[in-house]
C-alpha atoms as a PDB file:
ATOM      1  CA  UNK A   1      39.638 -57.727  41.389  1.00  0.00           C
ATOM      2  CA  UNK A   2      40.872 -57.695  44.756  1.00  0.00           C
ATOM      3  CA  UNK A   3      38.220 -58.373  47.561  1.00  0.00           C
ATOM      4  CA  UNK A   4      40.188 -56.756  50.332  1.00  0.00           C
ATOM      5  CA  UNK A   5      38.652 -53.636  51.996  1.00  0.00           C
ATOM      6  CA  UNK A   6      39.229 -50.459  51.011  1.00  0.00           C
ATOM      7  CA  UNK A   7      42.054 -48.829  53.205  1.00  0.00           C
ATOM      8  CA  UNK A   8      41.637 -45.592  55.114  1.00  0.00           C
ATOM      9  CA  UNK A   9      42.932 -42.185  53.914  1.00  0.00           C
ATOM     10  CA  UNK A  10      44.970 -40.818  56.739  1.00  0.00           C
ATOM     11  CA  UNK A  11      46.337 -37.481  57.955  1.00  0.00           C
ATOM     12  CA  UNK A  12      49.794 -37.917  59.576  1.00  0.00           C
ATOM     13  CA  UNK A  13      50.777 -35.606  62.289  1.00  0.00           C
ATOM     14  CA  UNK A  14      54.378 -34.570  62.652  1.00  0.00           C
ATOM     15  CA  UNK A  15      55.069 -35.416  66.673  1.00  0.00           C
ATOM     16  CA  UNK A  16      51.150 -36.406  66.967  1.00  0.00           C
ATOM     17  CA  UNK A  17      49.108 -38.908  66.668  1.00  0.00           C
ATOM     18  CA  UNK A  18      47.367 -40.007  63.210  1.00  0.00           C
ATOM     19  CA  UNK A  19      44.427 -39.057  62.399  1.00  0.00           C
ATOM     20  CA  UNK A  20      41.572 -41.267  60.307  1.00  0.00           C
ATOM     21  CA  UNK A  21      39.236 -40.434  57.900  1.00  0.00           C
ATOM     22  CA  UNK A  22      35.512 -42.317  58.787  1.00  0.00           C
ATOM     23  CA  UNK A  23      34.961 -41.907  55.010  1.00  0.00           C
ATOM     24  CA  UNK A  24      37.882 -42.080  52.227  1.00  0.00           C
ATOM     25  CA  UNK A  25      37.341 -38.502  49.874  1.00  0.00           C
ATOM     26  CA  UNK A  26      34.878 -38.944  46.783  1.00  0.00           C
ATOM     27  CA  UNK A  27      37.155 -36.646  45.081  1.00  0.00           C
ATOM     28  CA  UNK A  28      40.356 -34.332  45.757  1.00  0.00           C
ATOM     29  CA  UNK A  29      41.191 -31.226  44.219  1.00  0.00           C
ATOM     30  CA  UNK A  30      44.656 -29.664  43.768  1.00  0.00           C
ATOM     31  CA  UNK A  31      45.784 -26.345  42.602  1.00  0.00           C
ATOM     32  CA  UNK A  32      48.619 -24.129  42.402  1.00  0.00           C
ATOM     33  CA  UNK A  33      48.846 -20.379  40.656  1.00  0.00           C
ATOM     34  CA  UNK A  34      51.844 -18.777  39.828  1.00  0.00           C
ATOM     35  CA  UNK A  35      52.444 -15.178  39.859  1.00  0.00           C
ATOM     36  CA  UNK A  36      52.938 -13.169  36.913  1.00  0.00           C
ATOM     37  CA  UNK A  37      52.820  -9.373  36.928  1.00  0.00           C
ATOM     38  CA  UNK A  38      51.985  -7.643  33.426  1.00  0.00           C
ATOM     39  CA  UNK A  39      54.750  -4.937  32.572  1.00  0.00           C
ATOM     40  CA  UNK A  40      55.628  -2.533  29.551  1.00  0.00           C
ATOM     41  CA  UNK A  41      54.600   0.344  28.006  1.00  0.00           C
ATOM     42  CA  UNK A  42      51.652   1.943  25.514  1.00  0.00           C
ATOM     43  CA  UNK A  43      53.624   1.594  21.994  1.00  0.00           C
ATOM     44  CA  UNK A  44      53.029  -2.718  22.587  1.00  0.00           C
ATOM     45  CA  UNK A  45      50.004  -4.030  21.709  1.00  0.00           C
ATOM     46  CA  UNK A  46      50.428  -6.474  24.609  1.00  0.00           C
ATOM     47  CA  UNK A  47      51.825  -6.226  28.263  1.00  0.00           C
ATOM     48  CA  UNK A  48      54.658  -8.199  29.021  1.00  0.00           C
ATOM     49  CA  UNK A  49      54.811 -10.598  31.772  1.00  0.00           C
ATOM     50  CA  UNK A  50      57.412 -10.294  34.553  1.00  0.00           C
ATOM     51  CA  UNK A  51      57.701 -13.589  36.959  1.00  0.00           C
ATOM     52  CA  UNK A  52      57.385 -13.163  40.549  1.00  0.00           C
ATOM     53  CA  UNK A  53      57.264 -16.095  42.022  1.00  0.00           C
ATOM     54  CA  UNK A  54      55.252 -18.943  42.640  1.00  0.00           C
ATOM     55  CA  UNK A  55      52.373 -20.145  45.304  1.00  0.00           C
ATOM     56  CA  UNK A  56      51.772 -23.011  47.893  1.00  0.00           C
ATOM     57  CA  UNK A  57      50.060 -26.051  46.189  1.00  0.00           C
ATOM     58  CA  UNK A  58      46.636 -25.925  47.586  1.00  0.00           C
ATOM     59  CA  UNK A  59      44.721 -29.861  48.052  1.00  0.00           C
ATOM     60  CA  UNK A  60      41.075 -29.611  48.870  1.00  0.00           C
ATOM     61  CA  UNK A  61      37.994 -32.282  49.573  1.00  0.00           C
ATOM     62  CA  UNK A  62      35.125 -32.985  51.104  1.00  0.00           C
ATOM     63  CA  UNK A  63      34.941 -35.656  54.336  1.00  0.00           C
ATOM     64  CA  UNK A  64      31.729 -37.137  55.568  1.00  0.00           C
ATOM     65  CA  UNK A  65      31.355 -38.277  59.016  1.00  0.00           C
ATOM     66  CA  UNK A  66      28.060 -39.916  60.573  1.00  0.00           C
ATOM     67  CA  UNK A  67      27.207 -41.307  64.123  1.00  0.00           C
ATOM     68  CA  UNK A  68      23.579 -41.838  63.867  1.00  0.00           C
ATOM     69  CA  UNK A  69      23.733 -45.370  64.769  1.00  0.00           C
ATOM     70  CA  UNK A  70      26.062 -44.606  68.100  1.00  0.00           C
ATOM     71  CA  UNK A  71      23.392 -41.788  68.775  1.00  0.00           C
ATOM     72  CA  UNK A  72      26.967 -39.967  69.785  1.00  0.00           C
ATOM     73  CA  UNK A  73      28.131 -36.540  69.068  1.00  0.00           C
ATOM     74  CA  UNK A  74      30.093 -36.614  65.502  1.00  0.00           C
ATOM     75  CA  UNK A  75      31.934 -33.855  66.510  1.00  0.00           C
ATOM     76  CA  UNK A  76      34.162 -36.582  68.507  1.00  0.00           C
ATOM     77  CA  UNK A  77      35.511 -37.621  64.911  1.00  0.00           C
ATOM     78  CA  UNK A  78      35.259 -34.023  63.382  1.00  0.00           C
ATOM     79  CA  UNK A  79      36.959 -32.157  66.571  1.00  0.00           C
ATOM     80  CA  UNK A  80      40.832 -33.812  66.109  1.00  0.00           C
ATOM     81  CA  UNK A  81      40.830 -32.741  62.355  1.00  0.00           C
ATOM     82  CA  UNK A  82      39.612 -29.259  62.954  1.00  0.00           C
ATOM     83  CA  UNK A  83      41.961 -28.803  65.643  1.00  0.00           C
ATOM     84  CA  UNK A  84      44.766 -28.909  63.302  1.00  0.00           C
ATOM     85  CA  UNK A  85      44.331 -25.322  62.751  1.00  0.00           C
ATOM     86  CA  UNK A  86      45.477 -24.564  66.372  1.00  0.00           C
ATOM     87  CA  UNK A  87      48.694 -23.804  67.887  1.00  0.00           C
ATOM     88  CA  UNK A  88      50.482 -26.581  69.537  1.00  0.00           C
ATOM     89  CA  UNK A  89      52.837 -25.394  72.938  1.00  0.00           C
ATOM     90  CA  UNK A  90      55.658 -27.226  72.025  1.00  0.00           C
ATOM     91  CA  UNK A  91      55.731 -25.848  68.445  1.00  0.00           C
ATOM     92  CA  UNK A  92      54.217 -21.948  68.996  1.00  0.00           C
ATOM     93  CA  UNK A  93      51.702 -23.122  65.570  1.00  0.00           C
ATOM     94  CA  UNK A  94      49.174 -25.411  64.264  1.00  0.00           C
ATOM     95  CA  UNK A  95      51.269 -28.956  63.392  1.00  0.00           C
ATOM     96  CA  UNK A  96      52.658 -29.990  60.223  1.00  0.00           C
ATOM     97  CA  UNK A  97      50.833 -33.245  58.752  1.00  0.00           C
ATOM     98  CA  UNK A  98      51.386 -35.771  55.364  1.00  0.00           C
ATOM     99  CA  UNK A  99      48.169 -36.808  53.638  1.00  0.00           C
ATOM    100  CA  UNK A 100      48.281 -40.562  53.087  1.00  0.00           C
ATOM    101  CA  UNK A 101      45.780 -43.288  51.684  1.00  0.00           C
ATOM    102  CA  UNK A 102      46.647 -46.887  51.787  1.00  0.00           C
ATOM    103  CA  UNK A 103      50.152 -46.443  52.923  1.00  0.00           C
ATOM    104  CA  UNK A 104      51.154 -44.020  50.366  1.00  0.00           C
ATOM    105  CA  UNK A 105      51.650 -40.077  50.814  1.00  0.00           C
ATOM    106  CA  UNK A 106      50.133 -37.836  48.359  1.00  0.00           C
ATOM    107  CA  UNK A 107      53.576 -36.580  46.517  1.00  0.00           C
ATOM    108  CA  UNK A 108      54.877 -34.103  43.656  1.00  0.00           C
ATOM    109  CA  UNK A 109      57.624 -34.957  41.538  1.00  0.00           C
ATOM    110  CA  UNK A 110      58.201 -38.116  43.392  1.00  0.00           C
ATOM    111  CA  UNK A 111      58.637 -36.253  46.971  1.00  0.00           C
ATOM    112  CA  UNK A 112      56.077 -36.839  50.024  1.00  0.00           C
ATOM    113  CA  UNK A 113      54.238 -33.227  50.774  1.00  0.00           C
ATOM    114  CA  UNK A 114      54.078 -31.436  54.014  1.00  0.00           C
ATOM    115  CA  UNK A 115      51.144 -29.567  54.428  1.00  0.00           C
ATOM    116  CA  UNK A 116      49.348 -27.501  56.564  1.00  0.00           C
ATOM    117  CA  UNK A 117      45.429 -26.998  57.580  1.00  0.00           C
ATOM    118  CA  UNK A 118      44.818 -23.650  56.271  1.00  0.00           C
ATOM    119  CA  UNK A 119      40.890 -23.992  56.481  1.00  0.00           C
ATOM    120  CA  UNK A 120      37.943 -25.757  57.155  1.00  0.00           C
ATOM    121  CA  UNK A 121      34.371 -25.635  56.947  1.00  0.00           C
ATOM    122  CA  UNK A 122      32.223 -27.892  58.659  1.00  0.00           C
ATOM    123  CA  UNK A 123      27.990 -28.594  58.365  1.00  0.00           C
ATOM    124  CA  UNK A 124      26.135 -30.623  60.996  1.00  0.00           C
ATOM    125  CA  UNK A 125      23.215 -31.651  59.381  1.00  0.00           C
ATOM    126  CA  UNK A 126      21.662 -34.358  61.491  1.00  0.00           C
ATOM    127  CA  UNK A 127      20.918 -34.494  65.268  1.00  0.00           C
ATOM    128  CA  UNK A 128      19.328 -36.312  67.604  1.00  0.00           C
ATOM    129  CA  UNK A 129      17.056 -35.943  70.305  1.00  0.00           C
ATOM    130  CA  UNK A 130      18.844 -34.401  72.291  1.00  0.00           C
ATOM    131  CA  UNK A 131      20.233 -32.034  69.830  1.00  0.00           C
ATOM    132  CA  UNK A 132      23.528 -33.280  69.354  1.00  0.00           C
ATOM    133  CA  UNK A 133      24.861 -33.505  65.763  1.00  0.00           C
ATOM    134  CA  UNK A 134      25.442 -36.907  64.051  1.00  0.00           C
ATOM    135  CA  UNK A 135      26.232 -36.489  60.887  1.00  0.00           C
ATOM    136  CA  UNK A 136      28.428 -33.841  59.773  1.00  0.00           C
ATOM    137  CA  UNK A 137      30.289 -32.515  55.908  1.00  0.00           C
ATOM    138  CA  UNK A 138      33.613 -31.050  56.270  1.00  0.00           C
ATOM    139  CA  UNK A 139      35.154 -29.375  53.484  1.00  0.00           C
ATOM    140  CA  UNK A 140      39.168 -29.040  54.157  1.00  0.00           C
ATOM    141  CA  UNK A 141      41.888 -26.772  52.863  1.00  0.00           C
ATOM    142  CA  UNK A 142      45.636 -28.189  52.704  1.00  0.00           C
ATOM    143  CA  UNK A 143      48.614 -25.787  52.139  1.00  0.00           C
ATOM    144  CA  UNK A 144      52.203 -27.029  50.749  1.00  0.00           C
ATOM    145  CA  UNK A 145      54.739 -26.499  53.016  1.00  0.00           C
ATOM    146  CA  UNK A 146      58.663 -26.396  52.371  1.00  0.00           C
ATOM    147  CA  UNK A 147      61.682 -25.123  54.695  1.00  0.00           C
ATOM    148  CA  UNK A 148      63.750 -22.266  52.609  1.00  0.00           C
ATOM    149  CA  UNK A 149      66.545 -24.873  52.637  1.00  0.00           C
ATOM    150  CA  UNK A 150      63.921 -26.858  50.846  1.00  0.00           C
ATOM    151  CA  UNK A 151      62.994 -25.373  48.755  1.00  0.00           C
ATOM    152  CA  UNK A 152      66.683 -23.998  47.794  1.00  0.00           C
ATOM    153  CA  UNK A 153      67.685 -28.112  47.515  1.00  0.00           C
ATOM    154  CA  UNK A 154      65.112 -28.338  44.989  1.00  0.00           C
ATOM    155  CA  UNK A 155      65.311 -25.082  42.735  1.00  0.00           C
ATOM    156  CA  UNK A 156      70.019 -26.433  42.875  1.00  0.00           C
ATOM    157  CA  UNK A 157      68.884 -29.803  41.547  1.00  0.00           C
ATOM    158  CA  UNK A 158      66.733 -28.592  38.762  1.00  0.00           C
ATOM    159  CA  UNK A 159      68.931 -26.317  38.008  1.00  0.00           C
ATOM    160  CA  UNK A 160      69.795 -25.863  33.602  1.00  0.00           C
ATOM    161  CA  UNK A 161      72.883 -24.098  34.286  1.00  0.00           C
ATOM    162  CA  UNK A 162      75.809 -26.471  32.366  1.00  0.00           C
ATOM    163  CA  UNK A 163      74.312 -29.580  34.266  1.00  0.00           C
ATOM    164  CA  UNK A 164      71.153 -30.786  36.074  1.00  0.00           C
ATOM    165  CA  UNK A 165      70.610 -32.954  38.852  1.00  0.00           C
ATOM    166  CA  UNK A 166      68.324 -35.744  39.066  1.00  0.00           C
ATOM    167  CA  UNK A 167      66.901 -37.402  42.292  1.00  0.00           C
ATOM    168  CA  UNK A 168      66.555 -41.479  41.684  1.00  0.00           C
ATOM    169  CA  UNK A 169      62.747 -42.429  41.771  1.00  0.00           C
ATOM    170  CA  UNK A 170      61.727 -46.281  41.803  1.00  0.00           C
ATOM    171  CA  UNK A 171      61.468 -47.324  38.385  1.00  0.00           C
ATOM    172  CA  UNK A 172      64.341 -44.960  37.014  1.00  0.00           C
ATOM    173  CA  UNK A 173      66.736 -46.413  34.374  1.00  0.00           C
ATOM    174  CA  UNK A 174      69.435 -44.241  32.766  1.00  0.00           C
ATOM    175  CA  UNK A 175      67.689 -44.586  29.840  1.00  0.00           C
ATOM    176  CA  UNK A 176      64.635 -42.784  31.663  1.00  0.00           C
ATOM    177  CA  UNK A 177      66.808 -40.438  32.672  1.00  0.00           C
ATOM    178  CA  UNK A 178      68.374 -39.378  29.713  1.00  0.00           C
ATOM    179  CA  UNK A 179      64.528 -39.224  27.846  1.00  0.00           C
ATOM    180  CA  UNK A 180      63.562 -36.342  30.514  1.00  0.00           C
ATOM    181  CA  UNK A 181      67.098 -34.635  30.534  1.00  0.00           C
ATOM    182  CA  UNK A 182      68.101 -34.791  26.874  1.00  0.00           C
ATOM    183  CA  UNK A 183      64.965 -35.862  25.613  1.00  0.00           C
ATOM    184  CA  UNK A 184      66.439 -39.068  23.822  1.00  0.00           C
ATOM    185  CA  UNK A 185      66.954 -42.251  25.749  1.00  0.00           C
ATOM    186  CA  UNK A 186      69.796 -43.475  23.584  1.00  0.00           C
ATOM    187  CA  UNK A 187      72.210 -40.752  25.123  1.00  0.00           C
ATOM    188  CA  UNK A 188      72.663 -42.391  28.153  1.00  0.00           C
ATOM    189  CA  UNK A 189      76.147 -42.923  28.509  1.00  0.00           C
ATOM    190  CA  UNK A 190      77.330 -39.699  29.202  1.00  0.00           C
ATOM    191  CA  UNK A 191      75.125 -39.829  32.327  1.00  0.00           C
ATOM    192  CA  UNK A 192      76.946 -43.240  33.120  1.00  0.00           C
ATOM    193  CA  UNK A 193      80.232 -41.740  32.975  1.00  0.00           C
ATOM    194  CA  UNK A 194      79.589 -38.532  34.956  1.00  0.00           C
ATOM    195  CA  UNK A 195      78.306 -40.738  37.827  1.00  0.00           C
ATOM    196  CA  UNK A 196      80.958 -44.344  37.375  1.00  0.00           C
ATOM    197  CA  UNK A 197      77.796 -46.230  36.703  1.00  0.00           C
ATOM    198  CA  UNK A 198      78.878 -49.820  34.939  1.00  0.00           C
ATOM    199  CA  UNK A 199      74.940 -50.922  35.081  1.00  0.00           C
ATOM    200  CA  UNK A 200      72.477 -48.537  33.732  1.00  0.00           C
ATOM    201  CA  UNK A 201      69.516 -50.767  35.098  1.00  0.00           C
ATOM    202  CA  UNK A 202      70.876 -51.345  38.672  1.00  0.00           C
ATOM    203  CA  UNK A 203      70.152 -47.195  40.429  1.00  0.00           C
ATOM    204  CA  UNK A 204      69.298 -46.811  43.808  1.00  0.00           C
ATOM    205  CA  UNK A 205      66.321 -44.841  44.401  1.00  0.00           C
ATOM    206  CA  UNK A 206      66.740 -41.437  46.314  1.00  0.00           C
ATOM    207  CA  UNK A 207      70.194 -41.245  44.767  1.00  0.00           C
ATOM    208  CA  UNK A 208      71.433 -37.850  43.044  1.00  0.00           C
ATOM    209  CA  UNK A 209      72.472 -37.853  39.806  1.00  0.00           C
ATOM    210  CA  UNK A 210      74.709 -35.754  37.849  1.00  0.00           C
ATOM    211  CA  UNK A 211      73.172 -34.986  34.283  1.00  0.00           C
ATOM    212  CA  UNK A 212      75.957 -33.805  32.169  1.00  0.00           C
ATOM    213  CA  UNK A 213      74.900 -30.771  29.809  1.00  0.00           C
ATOM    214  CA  UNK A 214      75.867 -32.314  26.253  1.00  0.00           C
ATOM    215  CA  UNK A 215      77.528 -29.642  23.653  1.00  0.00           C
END
């Protein structure tokens, strides 16, 4: 077991400084709903469901922050987190951050997330004498956020029409590859071909991949 201390969770701001957590999260929650209208008429005995898009991932926890011993105001720690909800001049809106913990950002399907601050709620529930809070709980709200040409890159490479396209991730070996696209690792080759590969262990991570649709 390693001794070394536990490293800081982190929010990264796009064009800003980074922000620190006092306390690392005792938990994190994330969500994400997807919209489905019911359609159809009275002679089913069940509606159908119609797909109409889907929602921002949401991440959510719980931060802790305490200055009793510095008999200072904790808002000094909570203030630069909260204020990620405001508009910056440069930007005309509130900044654009990455959620990291020891180096590495929180990620789906093997990409880094933007997010936004869509919320927080904070309770001051120490003070001192002179009434000045020093120990705080602030529950946070994270929304995903993706440019349309995002978000277009990503629905083209997952796309099942004749051929799919796969993004290199560390670890990847054609034989990986071929598991998730043809759901047997011994069919390989024909991913090899389609993309002059002569070593199927030797990929370079954050390279595309062409993922030939077999017949």
């Amino acid at each position: 077991m390693s001794d070394s201390p536990l490293k800081k969770a982190v929010f990264k701001v796009k064009g800003g400084s980074d922000i620190p957590v006092q306390f690392n999260p005792e938990s994190i929650t994330v969500s994400k709903a997807a919209d489905w209208a019911e359609t159809g008429d009275h002679t089913l005995d069940l509606p159908l469901l119609e797909w109409k898009g889907g929602k921002a991932m949401k991440l959510e926890m719980t931060l802790f922050f305490e200055t009793y011993e510095d008999d200072t105001d904790v808002r000094e720690k909570t203030g630069p987190i909260e204020n990620l909800t405001f508009v910056k001049d440069e930007t005309h809106g509130p900044p654009l951050i990455e959620f990291v913990w020891g180096g590495n950002a929180w990620k789906q399907k093997g990409q880094a997330v933007t997010w936004n601050l869509v919320g927080f709620s904070t309770t001051y529930k120490t003070f001192n004498s002179d009434g000045l809070p020093v120990r705080a709980e602030m529950k946070v709200s994270l929304s995903e956020y993706t440019t349309e040409q995002e978000q277009k890159d990503r629905i083209r490479l997952q796309s099942p029409d004749h051929e799919k396209m796969h993004r290199v991730r560390p670890g990847d070996t054609l034989h990986s590859i071929a598991r998730e696209g043809y759901n047997d690792p011994k069919k390989w080759r024909p991913i090899a071909e389609a993309n002059n590969i002569e070593d199927p262990l030797a990929l370079t991570p954050g390279a595309v991949l062409r993922v030939p649709r077999i017949r």
